[in-house]
Structure formats: C-alpha cells, structure tokens
PDB file of N, CA and C in Angstrom:
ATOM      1  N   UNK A   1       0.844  -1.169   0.000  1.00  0.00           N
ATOM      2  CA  UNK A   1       0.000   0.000   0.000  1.00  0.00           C
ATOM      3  C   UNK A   1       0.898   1.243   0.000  1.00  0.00           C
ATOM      4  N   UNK A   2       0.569   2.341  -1.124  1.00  0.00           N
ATOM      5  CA  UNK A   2       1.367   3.433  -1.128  1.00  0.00           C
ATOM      6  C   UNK A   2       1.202   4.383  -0.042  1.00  0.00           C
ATOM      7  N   UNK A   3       2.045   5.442   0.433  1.00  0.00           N
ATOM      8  CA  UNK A   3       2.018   5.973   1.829  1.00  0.00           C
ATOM      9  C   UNK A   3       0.608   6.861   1.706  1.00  0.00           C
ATOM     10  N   UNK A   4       0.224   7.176   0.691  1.00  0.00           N
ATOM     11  CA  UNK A   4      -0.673   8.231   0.291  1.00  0.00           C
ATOM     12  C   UNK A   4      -1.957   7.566   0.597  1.00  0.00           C
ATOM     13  N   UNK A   5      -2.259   6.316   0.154  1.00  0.00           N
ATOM     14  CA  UNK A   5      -3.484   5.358   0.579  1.00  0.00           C
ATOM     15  C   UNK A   5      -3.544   5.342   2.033  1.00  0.00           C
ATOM     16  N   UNK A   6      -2.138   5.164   2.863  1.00  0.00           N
ATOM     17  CA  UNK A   6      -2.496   4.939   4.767  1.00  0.00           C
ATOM     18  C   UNK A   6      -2.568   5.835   5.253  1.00  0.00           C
ATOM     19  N   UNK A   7      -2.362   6.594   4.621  1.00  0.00           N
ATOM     20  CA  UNK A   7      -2.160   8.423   5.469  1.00  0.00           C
ATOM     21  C   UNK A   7      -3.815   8.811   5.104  1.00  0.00           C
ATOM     22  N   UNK A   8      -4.405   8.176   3.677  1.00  0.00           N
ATOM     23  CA  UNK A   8      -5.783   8.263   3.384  1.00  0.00           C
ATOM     24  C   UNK A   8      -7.054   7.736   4.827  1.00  0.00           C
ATOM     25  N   UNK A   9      -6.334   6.254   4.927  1.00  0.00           N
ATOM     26  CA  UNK A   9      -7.161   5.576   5.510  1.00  0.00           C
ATOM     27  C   UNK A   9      -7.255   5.615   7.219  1.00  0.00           C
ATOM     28  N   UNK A  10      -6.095   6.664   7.707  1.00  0.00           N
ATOM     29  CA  UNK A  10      -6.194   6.882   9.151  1.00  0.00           C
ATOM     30  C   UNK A  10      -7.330   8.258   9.507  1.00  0.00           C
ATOM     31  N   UNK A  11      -8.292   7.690   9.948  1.00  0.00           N
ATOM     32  CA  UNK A  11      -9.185   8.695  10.639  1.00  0.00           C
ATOM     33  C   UNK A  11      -8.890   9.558  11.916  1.00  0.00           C
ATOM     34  N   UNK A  12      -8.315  10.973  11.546  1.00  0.00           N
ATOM     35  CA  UNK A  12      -7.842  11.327  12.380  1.00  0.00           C
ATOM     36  C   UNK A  12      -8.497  12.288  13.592  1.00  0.00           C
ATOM     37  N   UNK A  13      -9.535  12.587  12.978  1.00  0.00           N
ATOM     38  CA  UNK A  13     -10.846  12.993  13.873  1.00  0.00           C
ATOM     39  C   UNK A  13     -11.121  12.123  15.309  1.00  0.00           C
ATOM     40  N   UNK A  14     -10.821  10.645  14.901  1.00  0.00           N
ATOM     41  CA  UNK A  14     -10.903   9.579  15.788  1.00  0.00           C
ATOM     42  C   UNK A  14     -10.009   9.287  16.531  1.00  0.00           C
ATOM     43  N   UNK A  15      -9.003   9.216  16.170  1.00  0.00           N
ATOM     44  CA  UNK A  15      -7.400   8.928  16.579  1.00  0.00           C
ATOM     45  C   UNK A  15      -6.311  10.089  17.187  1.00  0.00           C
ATOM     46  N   UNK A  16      -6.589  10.120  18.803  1.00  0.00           N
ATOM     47  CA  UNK A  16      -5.349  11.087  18.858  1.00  0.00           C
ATOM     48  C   UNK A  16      -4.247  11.259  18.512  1.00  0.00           C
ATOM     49  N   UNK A  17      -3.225  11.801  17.901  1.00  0.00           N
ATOM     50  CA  UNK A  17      -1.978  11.501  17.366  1.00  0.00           C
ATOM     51  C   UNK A  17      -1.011  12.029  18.935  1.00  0.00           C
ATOM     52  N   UNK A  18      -0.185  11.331  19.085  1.00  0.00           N
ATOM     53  CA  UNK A  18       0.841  11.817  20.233  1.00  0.00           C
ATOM     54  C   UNK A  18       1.675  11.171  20.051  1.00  0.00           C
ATOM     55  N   UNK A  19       2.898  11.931  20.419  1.00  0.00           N
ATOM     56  CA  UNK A  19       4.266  11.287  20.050  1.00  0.00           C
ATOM     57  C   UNK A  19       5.725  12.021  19.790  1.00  0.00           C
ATOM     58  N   UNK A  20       6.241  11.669  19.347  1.00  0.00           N
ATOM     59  CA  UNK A  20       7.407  11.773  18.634  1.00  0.00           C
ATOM     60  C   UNK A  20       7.705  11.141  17.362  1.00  0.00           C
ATOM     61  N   UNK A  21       8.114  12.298  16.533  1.00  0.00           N
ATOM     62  CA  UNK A  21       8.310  11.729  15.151  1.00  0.00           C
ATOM     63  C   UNK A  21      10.148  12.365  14.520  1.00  0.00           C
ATOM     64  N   UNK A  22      10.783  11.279  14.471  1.00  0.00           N
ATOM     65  CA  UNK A  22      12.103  12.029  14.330  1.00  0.00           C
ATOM     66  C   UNK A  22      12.443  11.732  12.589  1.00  0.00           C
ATOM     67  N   UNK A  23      12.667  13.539  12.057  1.00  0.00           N
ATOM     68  CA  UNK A  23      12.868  13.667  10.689  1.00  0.00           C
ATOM     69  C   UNK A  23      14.045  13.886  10.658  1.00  0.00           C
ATOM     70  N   UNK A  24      14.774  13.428   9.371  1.00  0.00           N
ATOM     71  CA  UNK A  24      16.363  13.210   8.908  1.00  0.00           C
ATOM     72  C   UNK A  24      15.872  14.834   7.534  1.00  0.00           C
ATOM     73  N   UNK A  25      16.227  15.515   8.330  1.00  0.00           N
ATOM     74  CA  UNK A  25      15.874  16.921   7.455  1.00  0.00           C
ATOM     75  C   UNK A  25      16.674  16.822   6.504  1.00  0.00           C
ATOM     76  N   UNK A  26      16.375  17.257   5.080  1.00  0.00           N
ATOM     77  CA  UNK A  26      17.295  17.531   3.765  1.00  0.00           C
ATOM     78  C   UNK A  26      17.761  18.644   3.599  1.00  0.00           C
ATOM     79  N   UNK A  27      18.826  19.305   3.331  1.00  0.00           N
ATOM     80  CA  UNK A  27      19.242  20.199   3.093  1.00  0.00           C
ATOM     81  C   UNK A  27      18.113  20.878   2.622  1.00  0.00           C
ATOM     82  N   UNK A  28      18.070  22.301   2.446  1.00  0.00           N
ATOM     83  CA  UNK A  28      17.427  23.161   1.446  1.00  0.00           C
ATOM     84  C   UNK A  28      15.983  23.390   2.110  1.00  0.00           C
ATOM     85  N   UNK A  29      15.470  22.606   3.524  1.00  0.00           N
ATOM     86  CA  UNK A  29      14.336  23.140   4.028  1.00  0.00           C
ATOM     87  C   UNK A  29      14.670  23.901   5.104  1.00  0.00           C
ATOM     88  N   UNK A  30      13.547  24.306   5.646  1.00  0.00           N
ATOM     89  CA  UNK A  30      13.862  25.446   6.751  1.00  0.00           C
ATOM     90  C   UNK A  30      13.492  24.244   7.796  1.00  0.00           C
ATOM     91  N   UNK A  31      13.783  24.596   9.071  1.00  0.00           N
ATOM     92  CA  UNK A  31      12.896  23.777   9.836  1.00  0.00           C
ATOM     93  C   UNK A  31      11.544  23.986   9.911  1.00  0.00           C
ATOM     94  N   UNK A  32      11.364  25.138   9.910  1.00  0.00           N
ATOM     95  CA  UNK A  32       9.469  25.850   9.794  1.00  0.00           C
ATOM     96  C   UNK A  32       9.091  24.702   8.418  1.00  0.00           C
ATOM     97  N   UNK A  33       9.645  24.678   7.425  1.00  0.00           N
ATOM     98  CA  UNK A  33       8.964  23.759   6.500  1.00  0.00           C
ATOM     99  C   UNK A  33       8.598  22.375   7.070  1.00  0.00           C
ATOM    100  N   UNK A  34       9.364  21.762   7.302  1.00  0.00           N
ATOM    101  CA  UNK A  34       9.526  20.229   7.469  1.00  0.00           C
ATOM    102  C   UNK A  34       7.924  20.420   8.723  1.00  0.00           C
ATOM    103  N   UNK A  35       7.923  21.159   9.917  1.00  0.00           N
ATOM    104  CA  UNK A  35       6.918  21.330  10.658  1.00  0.00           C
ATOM    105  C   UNK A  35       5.373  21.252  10.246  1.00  0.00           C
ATOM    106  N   UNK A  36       5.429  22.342   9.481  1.00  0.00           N
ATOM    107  CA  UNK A  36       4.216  22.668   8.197  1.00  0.00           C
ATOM    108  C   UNK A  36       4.227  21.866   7.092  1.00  0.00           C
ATOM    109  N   UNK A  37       5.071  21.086   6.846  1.00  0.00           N
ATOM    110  CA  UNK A  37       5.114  19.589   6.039  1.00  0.00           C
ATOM    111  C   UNK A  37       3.970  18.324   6.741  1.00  0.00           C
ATOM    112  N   UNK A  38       5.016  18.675   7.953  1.00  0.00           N
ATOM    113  CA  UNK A  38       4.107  17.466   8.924  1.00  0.00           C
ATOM    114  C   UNK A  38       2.958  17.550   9.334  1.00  0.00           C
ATOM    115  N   UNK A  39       2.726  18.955   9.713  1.00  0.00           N
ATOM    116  CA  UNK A  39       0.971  19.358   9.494  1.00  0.00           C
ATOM    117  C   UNK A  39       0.332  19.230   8.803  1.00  0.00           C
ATOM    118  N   UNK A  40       0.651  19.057   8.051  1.00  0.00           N
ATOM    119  CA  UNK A  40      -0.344  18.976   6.261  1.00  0.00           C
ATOM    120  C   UNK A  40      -0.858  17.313   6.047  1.00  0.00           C
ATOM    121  N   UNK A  41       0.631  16.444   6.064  1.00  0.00           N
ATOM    122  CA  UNK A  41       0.426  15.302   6.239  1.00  0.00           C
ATOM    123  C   UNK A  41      -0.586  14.408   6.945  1.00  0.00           C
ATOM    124  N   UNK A  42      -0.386  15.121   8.171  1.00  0.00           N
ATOM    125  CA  UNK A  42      -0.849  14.077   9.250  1.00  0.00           C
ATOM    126  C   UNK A  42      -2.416  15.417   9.661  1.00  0.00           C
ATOM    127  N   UNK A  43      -2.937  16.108   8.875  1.00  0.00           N
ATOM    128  CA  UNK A  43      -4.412  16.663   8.809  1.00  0.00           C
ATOM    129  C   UNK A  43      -4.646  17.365  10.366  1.00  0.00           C
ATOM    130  N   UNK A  44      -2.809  17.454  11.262  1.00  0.00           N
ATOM    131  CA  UNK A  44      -3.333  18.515  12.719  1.00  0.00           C
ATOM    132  C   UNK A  44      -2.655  19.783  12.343  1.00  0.00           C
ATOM    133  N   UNK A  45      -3.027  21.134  13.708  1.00  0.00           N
ATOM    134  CA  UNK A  45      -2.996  21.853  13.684  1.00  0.00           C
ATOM    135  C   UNK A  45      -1.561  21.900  14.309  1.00  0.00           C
ATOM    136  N   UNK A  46      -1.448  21.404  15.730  1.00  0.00           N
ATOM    137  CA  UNK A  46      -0.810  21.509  16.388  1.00  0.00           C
ATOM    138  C   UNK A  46       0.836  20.680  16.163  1.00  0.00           C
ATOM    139  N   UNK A  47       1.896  21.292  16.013  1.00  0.00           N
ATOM    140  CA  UNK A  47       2.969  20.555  15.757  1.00  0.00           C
ATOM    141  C   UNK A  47       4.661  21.256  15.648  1.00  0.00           C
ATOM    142  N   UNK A  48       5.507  20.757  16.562  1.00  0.00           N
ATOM    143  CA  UNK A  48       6.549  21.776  16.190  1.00  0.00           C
ATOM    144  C   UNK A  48       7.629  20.809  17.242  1.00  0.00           C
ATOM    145  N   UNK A  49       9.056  21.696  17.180  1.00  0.00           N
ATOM    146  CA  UNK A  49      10.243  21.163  16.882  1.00  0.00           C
ATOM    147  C   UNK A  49      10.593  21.246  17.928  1.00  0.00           C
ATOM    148  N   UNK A  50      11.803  20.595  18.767  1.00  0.00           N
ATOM    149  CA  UNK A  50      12.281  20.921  20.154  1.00  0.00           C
ATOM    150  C   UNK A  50      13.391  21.522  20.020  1.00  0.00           C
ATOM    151  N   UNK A  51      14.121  21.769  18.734  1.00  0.00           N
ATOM    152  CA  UNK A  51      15.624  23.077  18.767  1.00  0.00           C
ATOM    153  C   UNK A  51      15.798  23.025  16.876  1.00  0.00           C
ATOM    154  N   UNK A  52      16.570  23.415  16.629  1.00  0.00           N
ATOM    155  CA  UNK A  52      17.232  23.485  14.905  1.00  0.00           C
ATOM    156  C   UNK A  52      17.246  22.495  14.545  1.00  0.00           C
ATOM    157  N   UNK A  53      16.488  22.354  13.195  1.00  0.00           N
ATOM    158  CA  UNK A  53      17.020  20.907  13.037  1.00  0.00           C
ATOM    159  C   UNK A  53      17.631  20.945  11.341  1.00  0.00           C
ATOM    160  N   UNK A  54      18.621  22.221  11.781  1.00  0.00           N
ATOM    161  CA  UNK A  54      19.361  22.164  10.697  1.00  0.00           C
ATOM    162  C   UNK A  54      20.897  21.421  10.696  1.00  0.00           C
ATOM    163  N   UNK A  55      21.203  20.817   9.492  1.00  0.00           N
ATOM    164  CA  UNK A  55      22.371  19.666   9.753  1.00  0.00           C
ATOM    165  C   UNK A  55      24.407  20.663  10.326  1.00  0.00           C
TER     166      UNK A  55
END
C-alpha cells in the first residue's frame, strides 16, 4: 500500500496523534517547512520542533 493510501485511511478525527516523530531533514528546508510539512500530512494543527534541526 502506497504511503498516500495509509495516510488516506487513518481517521484522524478519531485517533489522537501523540508522540514523537524524528525527521532526517534535507538540506534546502527550513525547519518551519519540514513542521508545516508534517501538518499537512498528518491533517493537525498543532505541531513543532524541540531546537534546529538544521544539519
């Protein structure tokens, strides 16, 4: 199943999300991106970084 179908099929209205999610940042984003990346993805509001996560 492509990531786009499970990220489809998680109801997130239903499902609290909590956690930790650790990103291997690519050059050329800001950290504000990768944040607002992950917001978009995962359909919350709430989401952000604990220091630089520039390399």
């Amino acid at each position: 199943m492509k990531e786009k179908e499970m990220l489809e099929r998680i109801d997130y209205t239903r499902n609290r999300l909590d956690g930790v999610l650790l990103v291997d940042k690519p050059g050329g984003l800001s950290s504000h991106d990768v944040v607002d990346r992950v917001r978009q993805v995962f359909k919350i509001k709430k989401a952000g970084h604990t220091g630089t996560l520039d390399p």
